[in-house]
Protein backbone atom coordinates (compact mmCIF):
# COMPACT_ATOMS: atom_id res chain seq x y z
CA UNK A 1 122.00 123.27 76.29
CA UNK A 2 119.22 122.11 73.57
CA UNK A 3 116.66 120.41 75.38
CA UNK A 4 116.46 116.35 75.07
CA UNK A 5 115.58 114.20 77.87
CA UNK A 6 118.66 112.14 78.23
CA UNK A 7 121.01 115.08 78.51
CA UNK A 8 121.90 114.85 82.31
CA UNK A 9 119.37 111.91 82.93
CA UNK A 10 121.52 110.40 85.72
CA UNK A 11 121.73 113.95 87.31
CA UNK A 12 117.77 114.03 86.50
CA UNK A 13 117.48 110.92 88.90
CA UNK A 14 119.25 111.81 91.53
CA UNK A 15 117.84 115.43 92.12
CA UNK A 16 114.06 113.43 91.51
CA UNK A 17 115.48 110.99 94.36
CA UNK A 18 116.52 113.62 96.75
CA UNK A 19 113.64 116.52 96.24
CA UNK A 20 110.60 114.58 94.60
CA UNK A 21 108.30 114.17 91.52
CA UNK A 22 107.99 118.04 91.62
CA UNK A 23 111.71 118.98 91.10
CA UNK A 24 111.74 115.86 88.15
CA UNK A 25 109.44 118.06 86.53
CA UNK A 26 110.84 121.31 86.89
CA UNK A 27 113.89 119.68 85.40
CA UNK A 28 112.89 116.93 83.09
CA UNK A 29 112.92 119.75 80.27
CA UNK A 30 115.25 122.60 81.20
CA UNK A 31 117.48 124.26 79.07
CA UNK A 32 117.92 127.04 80.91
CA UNK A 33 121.30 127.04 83.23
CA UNK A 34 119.46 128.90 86.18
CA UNK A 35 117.53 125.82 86.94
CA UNK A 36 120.43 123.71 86.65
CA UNK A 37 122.13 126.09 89.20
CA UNK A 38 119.15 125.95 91.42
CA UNK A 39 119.43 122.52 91.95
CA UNK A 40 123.14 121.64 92.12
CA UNK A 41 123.44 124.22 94.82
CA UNK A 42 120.44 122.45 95.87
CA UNK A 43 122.54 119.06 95.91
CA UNK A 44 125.47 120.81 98.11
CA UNK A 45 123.13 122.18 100.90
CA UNK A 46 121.50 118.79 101.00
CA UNK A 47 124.60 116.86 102.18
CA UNK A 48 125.52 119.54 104.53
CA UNK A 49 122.45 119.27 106.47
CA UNK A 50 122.72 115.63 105.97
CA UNK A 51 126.31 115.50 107.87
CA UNK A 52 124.69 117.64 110.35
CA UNK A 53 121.66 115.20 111.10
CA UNK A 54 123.37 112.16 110.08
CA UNK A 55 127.33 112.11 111.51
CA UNK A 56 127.24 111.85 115.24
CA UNK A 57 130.94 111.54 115.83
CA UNK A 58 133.64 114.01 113.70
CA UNK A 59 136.05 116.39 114.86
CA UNK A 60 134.56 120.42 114.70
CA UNK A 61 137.47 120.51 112.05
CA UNK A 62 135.55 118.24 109.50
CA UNK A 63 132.64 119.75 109.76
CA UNK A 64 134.35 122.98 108.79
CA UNK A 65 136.44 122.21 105.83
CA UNK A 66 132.87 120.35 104.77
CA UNK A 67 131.13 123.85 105.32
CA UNK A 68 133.94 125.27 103.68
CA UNK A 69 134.06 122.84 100.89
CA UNK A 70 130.33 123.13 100.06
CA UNK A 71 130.95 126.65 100.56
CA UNK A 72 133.39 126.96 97.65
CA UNK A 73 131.47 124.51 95.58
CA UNK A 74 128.02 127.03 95.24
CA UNK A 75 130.20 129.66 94.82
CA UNK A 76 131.88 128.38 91.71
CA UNK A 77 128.54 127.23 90.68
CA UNK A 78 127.26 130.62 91.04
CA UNK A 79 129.73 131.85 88.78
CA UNK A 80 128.98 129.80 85.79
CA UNK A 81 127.34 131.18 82.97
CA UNK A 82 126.81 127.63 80.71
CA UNK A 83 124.83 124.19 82.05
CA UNK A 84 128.20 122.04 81.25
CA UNK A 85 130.17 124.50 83.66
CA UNK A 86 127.32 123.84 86.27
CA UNK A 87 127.95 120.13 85.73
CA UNK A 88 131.56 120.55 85.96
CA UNK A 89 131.52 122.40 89.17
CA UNK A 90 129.03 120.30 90.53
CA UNK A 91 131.48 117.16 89.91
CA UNK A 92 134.62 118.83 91.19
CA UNK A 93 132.70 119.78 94.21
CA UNK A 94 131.32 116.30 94.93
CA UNK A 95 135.04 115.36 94.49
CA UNK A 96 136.14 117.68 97.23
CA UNK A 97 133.36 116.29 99.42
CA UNK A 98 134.19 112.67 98.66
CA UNK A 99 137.60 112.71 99.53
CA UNK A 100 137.24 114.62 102.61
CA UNK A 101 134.59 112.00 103.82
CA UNK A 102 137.34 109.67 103.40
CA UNK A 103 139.72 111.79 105.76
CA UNK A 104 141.20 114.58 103.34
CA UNK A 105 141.21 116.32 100.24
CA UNK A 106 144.57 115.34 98.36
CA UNK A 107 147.03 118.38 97.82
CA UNK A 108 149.18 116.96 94.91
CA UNK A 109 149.78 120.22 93.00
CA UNK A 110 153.76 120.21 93.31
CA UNK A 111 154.40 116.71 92.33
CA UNK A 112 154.66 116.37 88.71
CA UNK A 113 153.08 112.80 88.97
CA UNK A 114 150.94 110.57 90.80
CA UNK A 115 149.64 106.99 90.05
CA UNK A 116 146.58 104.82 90.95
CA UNK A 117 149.11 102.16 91.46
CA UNK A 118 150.92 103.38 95.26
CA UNK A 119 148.61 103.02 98.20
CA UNK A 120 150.68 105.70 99.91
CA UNK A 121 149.82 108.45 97.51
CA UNK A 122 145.83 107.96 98.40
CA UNK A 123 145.80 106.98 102.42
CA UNK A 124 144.01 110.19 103.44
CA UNK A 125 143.97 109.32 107.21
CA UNK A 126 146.71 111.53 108.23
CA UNK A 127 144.42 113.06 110.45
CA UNK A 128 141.48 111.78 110.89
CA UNK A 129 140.08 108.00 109.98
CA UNK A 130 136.81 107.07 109.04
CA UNK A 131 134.49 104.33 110.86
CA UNK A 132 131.36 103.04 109.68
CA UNK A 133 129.26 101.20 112.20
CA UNK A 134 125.94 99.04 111.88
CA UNK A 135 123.77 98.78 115.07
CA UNK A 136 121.87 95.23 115.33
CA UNK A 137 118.62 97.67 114.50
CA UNK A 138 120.24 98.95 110.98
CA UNK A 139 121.36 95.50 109.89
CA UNK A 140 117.36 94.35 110.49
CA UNK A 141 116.19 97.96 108.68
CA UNK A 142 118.66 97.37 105.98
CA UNK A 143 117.53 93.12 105.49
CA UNK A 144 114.03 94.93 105.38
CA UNK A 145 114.49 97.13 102.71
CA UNK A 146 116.83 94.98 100.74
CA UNK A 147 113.85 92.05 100.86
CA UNK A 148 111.43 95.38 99.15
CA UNK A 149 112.82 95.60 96.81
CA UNK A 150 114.04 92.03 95.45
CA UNK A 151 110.77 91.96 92.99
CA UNK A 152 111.62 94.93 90.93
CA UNK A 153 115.64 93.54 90.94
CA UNK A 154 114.05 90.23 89.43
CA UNK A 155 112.12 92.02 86.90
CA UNK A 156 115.49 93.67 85.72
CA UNK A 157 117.04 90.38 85.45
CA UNK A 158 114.16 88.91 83.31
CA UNK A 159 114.02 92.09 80.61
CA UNK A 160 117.73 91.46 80.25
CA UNK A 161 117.20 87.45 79.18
């Protein structure tokens, strides 16, 4: 990858958002796919200790295929030898994790096609649903923050007039 600053910015954000100014700085520039590797399996072991401290309620089954999913993902990862193969197994893997958050990964390899168009081909709750819950002290932390950060919103707003 030649170095320019917008290659991967979004990616640039997020790792900045999750481990600091430090890592932003260690990747603003790279070019070199060990860094790149460094950090995506840096992304993976995030949300798995994130499930661990965050999800109080799953069957020991989830948190298996998510171990096992993150598992696979840093693998592959390993295995890469360019930054866009990183990238790619960095998506794929955040794929695998997405869709299992949402009750399984979809196993579609013997049908010859599936559409966006039939709920029935993406209702993943087979066996096990997902429940997201707000107590009255997250609703009050989440006003809180969302009141924070309504200045920098409005300046958004006015740059775009």
């Amino acid at each position: 990858m030649k170095y320019n600053l917008e290659d991967a910015y979004a990616l640039k954000h997020i790792v900045e958002n999750l481990f600091g100014r430090h890592a932003w700085l260690e990747i603003k520039h790279a070019t070199d796919v060990t860094i790149w590797k460094k950090y995506s399996i840096k992304i993976l072991s995030a949300i798995e200790f994130s499930a661990k401290a965050t999800v109080e309620v799953a069957d020991d089954g989830w948190f298996k295929e998510l171990k096992s999913q993150i598992g696979h993902g840093k693998k592959i990862i390993k295995l890469t030898k360019e930054t866009e193969q990183v990238f790619a197994a960095l998506a794929a893997a955040l794929a695998n994790i997405s869709f299992l958050q949402l009750g399984r990964v979809p196993s579609n390899i013997t049908r010859s096609k599936i559409t966006l168009r039939h709920p029935k081909n993406w209702k993943l709750n087979q066996y096990r649903s997902v429940q997201y819950v707000q107590t009255k002290e997250q609703v009050h932390a989440k006003r809180a923050h969302n009141k924070s950060f309504k200045p920098a919103a409005q300046k958004v707003r006015s740059l775009d007039k």
